[in-house]
Protein backbone atom coordinates (compact mmCIF):
# COMPACT_ATOMS: atom_id res chain seq x y z
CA UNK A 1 96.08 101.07 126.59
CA UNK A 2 97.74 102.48 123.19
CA UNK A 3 95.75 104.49 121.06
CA UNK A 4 96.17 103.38 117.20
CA UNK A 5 97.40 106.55 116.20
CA UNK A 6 100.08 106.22 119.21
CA UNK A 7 100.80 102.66 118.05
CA UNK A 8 102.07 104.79 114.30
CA UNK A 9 103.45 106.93 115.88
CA UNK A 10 105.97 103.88 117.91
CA UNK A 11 105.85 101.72 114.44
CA UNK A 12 107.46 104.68 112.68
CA UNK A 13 110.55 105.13 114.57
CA UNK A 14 114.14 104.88 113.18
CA UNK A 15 115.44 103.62 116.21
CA UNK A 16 116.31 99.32 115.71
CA UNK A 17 116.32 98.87 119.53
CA UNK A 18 112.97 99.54 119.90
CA UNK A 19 111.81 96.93 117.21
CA UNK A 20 110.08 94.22 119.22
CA UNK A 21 108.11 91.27 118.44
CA UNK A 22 105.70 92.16 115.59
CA UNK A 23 106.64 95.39 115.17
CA UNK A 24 108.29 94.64 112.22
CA UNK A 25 106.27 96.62 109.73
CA UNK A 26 105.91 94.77 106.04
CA UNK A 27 103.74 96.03 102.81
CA UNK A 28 103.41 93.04 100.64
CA UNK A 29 102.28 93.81 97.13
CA UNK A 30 100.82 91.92 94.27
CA UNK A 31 98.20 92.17 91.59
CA UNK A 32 97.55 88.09 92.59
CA UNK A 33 95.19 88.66 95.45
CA UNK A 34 96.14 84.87 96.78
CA UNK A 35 99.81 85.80 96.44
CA UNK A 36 98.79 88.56 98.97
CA UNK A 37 96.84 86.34 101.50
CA UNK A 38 99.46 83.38 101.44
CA UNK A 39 102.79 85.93 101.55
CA UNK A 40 100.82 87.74 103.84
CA UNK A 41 100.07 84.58 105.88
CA UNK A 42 103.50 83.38 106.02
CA UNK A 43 105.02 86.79 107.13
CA UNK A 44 102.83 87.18 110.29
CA UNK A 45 103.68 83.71 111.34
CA UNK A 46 107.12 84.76 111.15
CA UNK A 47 105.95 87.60 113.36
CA UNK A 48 105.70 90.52 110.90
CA UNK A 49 103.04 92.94 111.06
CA UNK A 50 101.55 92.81 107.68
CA UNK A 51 99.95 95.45 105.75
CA UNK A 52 99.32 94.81 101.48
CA UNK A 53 98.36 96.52 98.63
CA UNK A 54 97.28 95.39 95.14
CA UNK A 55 99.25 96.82 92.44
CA UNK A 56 102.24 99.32 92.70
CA UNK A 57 100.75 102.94 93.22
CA UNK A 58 98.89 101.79 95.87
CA UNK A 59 101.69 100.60 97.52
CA UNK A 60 103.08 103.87 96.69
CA UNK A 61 100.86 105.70 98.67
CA UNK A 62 101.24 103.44 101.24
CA UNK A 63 104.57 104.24 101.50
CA UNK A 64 104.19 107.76 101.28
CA UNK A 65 101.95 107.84 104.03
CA UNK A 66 103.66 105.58 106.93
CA UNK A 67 106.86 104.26 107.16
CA UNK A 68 107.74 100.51 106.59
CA UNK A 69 111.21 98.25 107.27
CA UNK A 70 110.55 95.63 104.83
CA UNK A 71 108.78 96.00 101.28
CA UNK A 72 107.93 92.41 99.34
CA UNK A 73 106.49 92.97 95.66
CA UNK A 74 106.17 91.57 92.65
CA UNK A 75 108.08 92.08 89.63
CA UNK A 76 105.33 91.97 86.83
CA UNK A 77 102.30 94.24 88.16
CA UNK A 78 99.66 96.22 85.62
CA UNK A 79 100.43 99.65 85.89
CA UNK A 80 103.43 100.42 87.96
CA UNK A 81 105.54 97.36 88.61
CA UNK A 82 107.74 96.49 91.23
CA UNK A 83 111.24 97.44 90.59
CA UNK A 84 109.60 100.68 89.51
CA UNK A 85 108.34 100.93 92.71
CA UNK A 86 111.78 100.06 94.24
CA UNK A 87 113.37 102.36 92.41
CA UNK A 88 110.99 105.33 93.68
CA UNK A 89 111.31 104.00 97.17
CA UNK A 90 114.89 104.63 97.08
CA UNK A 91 115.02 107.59 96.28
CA UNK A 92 112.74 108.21 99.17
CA UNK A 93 114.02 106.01 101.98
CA UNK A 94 117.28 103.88 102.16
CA UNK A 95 116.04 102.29 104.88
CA UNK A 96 113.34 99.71 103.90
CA UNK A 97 114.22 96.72 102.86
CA UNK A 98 113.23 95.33 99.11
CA UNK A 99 112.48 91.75 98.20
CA UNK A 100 111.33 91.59 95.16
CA UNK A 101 109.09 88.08 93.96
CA UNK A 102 109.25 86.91 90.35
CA UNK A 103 108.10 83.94 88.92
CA UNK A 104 110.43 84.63 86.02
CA UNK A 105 113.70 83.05 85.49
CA UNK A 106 116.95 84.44 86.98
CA UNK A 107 117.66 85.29 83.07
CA UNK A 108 115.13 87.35 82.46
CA UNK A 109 115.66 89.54 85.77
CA UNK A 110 120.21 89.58 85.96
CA UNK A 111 119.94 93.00 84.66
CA UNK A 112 118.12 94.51 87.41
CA UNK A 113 119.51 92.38 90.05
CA UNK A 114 122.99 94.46 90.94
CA UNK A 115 121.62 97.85 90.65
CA UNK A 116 121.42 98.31 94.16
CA UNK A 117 117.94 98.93 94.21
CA UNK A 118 116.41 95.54 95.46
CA UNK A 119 118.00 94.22 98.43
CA UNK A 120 117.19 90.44 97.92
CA UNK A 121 115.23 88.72 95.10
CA UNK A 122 112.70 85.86 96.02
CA UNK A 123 111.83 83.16 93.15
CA UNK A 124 108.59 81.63 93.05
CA UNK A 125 107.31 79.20 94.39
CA UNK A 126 108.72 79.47 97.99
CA UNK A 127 108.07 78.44 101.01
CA UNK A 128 107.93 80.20 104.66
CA UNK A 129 111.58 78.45 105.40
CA UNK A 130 113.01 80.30 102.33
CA UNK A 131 111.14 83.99 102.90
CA UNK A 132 112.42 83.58 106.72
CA UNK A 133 116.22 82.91 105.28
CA UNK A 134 115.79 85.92 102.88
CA UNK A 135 114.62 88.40 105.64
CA UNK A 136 116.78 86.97 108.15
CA UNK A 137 119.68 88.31 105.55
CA UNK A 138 119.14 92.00 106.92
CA UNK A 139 117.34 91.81 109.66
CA UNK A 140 119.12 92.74 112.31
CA UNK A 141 120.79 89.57 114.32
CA UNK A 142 118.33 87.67 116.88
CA UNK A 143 114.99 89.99 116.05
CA UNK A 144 114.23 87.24 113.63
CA UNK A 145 114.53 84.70 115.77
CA UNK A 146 112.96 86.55 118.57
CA UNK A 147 109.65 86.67 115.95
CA UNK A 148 109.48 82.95 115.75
């Protein structure tokens, strides 16, 4: 049987191949605690494992502290919001993924949108078929589908 810590220890690798059914790690963050339960909720039946935080520098240590492939925030957050916190996240990893949610118009958000620093935007409301075509966007061909 795997120890927790030795279950970090696989989660954190950089190798793709070894990304298997759930092991997906995602950090969902939003201020809107039932944003977090029903994002949260759609990603693990999509077969994510799912980890959240509730505003930005939480998230932020989060991040610091283990290492995550996907990262789904909100735009408008108290405090530190979430292109903020993509912005710091690139400049420490390349390698997660950013979706940023907004339940703002595509106006209001063109001038962040090619600056490289969010990988996909999400608009609200969505549904689980939309978030699955985002993510399937970079994931890496048939782990999606393998997650279903």
């Amino acid at each position: 049987m795997t120890s927790n810590s030795e279950k970090k220890m696989l989660a954190r690798t950089d190798d793709p191949n070894s990304r298997r059914s759930g092991s997906i790690r995602t950090l969902v963050v939003d201020d809107d605690p039932t944003t977090l339960i029903i994002v949260g909720s759609m990603l693990k039946v999509l077969g994510f494992q799912v980890d959240s935080a509730k505003c930005g520098l939480s998230a932020r240590h989060r991040l610091h502290e283990s290492r995550y492939d996907v990262l789904v925030t909100d735009l408008q957050m108290p405090g530190m919001d979430g292109y903020s916190l993509a912005s710091w996240l690139r400049q420490e990893s390349m390698d997660t993924k950013v979706i940023v949610m907004t339940g703002t118009s595509r106006n209001e958000v063109v001038k962040y949108m090619d600056t490289g620093v969010v990988d996909n935007w999400i608009f609200k409301p969505f549904d689980m078929r939309h978030l699955g075509e985002v993510l399937a966007e970079f994931i890496p061909s048939g782990i999606l589908s393998s997650l279903r």
